[in-house]
Protein backbone atom coordinates (compact mmCIF):
# COMPACT_ATOMS: atom_id res chain seq x y z
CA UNK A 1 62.05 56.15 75.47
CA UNK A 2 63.54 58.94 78.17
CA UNK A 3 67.02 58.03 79.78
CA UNK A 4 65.12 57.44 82.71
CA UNK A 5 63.08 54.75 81.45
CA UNK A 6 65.84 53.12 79.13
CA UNK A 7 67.98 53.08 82.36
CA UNK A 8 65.56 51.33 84.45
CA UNK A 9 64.20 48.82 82.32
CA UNK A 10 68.01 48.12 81.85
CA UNK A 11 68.94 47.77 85.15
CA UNK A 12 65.68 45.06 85.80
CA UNK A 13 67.27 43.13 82.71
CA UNK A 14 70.37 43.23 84.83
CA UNK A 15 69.07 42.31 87.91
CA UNK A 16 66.95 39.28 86.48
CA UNK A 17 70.02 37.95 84.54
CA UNK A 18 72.42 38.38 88.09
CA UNK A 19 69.54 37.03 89.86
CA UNK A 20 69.69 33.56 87.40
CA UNK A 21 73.69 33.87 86.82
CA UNK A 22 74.37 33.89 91.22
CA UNK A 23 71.94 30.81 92.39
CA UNK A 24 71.98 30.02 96.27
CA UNK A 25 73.79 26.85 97.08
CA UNK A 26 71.74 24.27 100.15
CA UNK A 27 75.64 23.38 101.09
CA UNK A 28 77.56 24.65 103.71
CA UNK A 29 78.83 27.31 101.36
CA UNK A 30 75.17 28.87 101.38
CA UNK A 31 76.51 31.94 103.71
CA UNK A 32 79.09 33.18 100.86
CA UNK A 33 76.33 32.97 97.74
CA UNK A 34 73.91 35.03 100.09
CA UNK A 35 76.71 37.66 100.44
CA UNK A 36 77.41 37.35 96.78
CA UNK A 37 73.33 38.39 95.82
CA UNK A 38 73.06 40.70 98.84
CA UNK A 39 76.47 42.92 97.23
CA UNK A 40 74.89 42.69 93.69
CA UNK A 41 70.99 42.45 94.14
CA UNK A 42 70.95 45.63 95.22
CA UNK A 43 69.45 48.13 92.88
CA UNK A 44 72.14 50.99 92.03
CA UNK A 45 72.19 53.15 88.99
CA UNK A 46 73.83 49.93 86.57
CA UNK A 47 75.64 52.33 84.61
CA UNK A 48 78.07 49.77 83.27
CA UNK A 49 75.71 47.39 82.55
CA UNK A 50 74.06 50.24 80.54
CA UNK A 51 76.81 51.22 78.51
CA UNK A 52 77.30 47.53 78.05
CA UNK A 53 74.02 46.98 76.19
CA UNK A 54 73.76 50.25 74.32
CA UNK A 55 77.19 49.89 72.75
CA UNK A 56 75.95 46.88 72.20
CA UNK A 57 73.13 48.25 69.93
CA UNK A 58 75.26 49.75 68.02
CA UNK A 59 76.60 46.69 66.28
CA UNK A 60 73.31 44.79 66.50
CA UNK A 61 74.55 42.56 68.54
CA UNK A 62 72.36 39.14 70.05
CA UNK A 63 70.70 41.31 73.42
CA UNK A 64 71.08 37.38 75.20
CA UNK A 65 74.82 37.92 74.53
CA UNK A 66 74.97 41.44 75.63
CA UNK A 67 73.13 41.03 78.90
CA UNK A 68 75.54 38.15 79.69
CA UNK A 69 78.52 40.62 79.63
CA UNK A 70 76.22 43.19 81.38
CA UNK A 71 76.15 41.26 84.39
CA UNK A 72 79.44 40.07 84.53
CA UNK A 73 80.64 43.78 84.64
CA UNK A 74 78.33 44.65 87.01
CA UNK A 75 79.66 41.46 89.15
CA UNK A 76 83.48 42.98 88.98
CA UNK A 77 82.08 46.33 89.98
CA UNK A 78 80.33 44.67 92.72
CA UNK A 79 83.28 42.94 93.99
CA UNK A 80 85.07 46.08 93.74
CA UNK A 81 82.54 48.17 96.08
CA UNK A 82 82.85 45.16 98.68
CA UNK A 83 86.65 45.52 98.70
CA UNK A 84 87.02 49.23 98.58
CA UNK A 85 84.26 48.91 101.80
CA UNK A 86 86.61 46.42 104.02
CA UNK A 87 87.93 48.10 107.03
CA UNK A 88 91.57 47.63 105.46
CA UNK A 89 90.53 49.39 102.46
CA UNK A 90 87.90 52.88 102.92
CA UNK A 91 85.95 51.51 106.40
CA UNK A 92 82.55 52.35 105.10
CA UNK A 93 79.05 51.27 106.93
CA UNK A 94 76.98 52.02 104.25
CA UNK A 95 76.57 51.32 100.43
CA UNK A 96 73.72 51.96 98.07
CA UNK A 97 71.74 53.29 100.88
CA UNK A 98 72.03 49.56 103.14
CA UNK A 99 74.92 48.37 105.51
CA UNK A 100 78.06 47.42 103.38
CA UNK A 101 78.74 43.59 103.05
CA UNK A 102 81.03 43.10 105.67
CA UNK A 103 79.26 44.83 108.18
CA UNK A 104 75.91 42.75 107.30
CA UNK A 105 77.84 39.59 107.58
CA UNK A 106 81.48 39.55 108.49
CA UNK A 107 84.56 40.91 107.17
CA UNK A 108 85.82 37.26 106.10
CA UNK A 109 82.42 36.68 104.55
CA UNK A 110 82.84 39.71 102.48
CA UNK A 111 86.68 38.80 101.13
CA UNK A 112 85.32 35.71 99.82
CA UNK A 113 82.35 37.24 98.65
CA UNK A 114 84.23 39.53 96.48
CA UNK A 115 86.51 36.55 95.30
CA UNK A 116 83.44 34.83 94.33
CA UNK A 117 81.61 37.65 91.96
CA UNK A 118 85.11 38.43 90.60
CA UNK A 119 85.69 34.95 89.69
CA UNK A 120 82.39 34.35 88.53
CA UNK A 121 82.65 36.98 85.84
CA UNK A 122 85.15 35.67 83.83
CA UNK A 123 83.29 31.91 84.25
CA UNK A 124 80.49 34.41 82.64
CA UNK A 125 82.61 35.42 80.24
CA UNK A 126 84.25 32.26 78.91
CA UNK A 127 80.56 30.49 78.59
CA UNK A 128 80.14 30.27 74.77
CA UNK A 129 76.31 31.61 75.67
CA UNK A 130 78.44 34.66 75.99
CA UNK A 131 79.09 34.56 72.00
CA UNK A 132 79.59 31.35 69.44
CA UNK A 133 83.25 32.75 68.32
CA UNK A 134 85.32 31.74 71.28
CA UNK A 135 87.50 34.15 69.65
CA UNK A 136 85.40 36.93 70.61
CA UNK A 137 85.03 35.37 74.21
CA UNK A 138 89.07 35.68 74.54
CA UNK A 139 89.49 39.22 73.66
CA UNK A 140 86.19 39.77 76.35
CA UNK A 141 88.41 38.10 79.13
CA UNK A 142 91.29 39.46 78.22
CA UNK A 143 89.88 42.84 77.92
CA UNK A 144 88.24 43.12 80.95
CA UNK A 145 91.07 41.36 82.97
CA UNK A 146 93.25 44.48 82.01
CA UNK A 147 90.48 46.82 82.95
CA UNK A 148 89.90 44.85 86.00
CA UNK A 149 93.76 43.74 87.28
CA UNK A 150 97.29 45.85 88.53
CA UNK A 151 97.31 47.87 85.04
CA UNK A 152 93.63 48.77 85.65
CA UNK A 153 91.31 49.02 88.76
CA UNK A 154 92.96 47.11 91.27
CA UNK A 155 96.25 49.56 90.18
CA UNK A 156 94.10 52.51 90.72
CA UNK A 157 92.82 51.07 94.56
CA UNK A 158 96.47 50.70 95.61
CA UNK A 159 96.84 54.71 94.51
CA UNK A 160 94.21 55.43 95.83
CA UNK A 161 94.90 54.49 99.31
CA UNK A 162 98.57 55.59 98.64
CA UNK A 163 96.80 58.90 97.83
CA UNK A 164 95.11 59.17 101.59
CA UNK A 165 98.32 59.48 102.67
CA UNK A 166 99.45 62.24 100.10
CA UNK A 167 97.73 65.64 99.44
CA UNK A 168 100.33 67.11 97.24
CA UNK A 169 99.07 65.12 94.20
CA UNK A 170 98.67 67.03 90.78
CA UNK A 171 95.88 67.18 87.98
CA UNK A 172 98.25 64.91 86.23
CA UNK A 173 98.29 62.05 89.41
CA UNK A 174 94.72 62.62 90.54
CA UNK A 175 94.06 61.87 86.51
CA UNK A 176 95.99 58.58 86.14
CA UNK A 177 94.54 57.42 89.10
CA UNK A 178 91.35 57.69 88.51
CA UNK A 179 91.59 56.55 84.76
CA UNK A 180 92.96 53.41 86.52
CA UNK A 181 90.62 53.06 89.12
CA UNK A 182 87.33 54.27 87.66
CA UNK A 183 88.11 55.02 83.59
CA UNK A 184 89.11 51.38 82.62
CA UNK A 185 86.14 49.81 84.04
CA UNK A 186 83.79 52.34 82.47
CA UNK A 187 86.37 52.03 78.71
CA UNK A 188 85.52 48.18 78.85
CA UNK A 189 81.88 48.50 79.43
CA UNK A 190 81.86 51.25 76.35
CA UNK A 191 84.03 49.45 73.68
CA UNK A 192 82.35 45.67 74.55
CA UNK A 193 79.52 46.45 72.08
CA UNK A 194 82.09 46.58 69.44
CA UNK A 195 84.12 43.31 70.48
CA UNK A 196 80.49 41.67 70.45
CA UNK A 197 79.97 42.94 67.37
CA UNK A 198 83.50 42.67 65.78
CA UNK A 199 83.17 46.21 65.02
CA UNK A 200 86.46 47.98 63.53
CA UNK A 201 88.91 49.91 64.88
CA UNK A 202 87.41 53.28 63.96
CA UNK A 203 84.28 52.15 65.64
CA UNK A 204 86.42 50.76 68.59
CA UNK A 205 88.72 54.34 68.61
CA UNK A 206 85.36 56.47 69.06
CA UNK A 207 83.50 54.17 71.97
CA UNK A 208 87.00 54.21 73.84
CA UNK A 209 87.41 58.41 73.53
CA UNK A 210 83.86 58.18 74.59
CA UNK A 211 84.76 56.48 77.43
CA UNK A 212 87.85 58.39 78.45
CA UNK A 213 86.19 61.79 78.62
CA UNK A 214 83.27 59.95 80.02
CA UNK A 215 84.88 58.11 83.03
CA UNK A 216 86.48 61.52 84.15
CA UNK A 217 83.49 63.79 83.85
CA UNK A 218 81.99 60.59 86.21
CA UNK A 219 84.57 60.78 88.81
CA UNK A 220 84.61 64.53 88.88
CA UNK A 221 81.19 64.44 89.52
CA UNK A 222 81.86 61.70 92.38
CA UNK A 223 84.44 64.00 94.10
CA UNK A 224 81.74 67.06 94.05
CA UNK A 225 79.22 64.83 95.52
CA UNK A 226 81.67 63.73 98.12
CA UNK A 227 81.79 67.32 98.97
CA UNK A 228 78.26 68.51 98.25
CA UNK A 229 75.55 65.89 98.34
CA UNK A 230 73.59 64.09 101.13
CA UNK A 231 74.61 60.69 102.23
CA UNK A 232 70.74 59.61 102.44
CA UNK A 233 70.43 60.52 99.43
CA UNK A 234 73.53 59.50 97.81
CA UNK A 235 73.46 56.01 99.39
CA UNK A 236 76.94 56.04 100.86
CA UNK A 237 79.47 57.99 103.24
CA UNK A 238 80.20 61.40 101.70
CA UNK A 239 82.84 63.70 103.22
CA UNK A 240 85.45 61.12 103.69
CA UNK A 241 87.90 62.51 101.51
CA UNK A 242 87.86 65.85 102.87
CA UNK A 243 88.02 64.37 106.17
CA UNK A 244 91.29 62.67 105.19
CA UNK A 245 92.85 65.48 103.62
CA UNK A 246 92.43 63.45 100.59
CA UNK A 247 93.65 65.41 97.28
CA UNK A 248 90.69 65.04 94.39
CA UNK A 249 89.90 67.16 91.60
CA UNK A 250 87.42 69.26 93.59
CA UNK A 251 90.35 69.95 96.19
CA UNK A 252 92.48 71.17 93.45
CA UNK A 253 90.27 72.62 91.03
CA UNK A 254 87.90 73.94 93.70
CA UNK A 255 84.04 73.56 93.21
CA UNK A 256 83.22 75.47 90.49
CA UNK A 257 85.94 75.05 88.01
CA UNK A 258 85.50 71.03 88.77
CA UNK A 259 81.88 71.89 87.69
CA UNK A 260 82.62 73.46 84.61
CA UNK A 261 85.78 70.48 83.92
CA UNK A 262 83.18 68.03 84.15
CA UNK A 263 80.47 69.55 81.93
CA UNK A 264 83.45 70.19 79.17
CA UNK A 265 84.50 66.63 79.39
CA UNK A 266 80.74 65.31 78.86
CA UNK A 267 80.41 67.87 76.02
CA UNK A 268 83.69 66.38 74.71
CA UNK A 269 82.33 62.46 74.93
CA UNK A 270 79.12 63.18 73.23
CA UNK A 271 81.00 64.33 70.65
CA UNK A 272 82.89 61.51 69.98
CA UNK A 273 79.63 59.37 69.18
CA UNK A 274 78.73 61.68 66.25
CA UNK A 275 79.50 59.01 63.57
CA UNK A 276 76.77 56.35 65.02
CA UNK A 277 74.31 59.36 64.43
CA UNK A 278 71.06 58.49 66.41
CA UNK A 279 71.70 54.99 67.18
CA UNK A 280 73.87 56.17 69.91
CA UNK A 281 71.53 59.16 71.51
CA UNK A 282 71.23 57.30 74.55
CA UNK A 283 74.99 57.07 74.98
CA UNK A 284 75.12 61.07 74.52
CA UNK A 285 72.73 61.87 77.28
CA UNK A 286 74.39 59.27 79.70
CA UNK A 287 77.13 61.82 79.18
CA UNK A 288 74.99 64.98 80.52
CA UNK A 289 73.50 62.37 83.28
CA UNK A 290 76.97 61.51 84.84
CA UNK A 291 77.28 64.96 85.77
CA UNK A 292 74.28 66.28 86.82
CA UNK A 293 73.12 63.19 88.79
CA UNK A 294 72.57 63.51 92.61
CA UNK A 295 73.58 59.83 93.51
């Protein structure tokens, strides 16, 4: 099976499970779960979710449990789009190619839709159809609560819009803050295959340098985009952050050594993945894909 194929068959697995985990209530809270599907039954590239369930074939892990902790990711990075799309936060009209939550229903609609799929993760999470050891669902929570919270993404949103505000920010700032931001999401989704599958720390130690190299070479890739690619065919605003004056790695590394940074750093991940052999091929050309995708 190509990347292509593995990625979209993954991404329908997704989609069913969200489509079963986020049912529409008759009450009057109907308006909130309709905002809930419409942020997360959307299609996108489910990279999370991917890295999710192959990590999770490392370890053999149950593919019922995996797909559980699939979606819930993909529900935190859902909330997180919705956010980062309010008018307080980036002001964007468009997301994955379709007018951004708050501008399809309301802005209020769209806080509460966020609080929903955020809060409905970890619900996701503590189920014990998530795994039989709660043990192993504790360590899932708490893991992607760090990822998630102040130390993690939500950390890396307030820099960020600290950041709009700043353009003499190093390699060294632009780094953190996009580890924090973008990195800890995509470490969670990359180690959870090992918590699944109680895996040990050596195992554990390779996913997460996987996932370090990985998450930069993603966002690197994100800033060129911003700068080079088509917002039809991206699906969202692009120039904003050369609009704002915004510093990124593309405005400090320029475009071409960005280019090269980010095909070093997905050299570098691959790399770390040599001691699952080919079990983990997948996971090594999701490292070449994050850089040379177009949306």
């Amino acid at each position: 099976m190509t990347l292509d194929d593995a990625m979209t068959a993954a991404a329908k697995a997704v989609e069913d499970q969200l489509d079963r985990l986020l049912p529409v209530s008759d009450g009057r809270e109907k308006r909130v779960h309709e905002a809930m599907r419409y942020s997360s039954l959307v299609g996108g590239k489910r990279l999370r979710p991917f890295l999710v369930l192959e990590s999770s074939k490392l370890f053999n892990v149950s593919p019922s449990c995996a797909l559980r902790v699939a979606a819930a990711v993909e529900m935190i990075h859902c909330y997180s789009l919705v956010h980062d799309d309010l008018p307080a936060m980036d002001d964007s009209a468009l997301r994955r190619g379709r007018p951004t939550t708050h501008v399809q229903f309301d802005e209020a609609t769209a806080i509460l839709a966020g609080d929903g799929l955020l809060t409905r993760a970890f619900e996701v999470l503590a189920d014990p159809a998530s795994h039989g050891d709660p043990q192993v669902r504790v360590e899932l929570v708490s893991a992607l609560a760090a990822a998630s919270g102040p130390a993690g993404m939500v950390g890396g949103q307030m820099f960020d819009l600290l950041a709009e505000h700043d353009s003499t920010l190093d390699i060294g700032a632009i780094t953190r803050l996009q580890r924090m931001k973008t990195g800890e999401l995509i470490a969670f989704s990359s180690t959870a295959g090992a918590i699944l599958g109680k895996a040990p720390h050596v195992s554990r130690a390779a996913l997460a340098a996987y996932a370090h190299d990985l998450g930069l070479a993603f966002q690197i890739a994100d800033d060129l985009l911003d700068v080079e690619g088509d917002a039809a065919e991206v699906g969202k605003d692009v120039g904003r952050d050369v609009d704002a004056g915004k510093a990124t790695f593309v405005s400090i590394l320029g475009l071409e050594r960005a280019r090269a940074q980010a095909g070093l750093l997905a050299k570098q991940a691959a790399a770390h993945l040599e001691s699952f052999a080919e079990k983990a091929e997948l996971l090594r050309q999701v490292a070449e894909f994050v850089v040379t995708r177009r949306h």
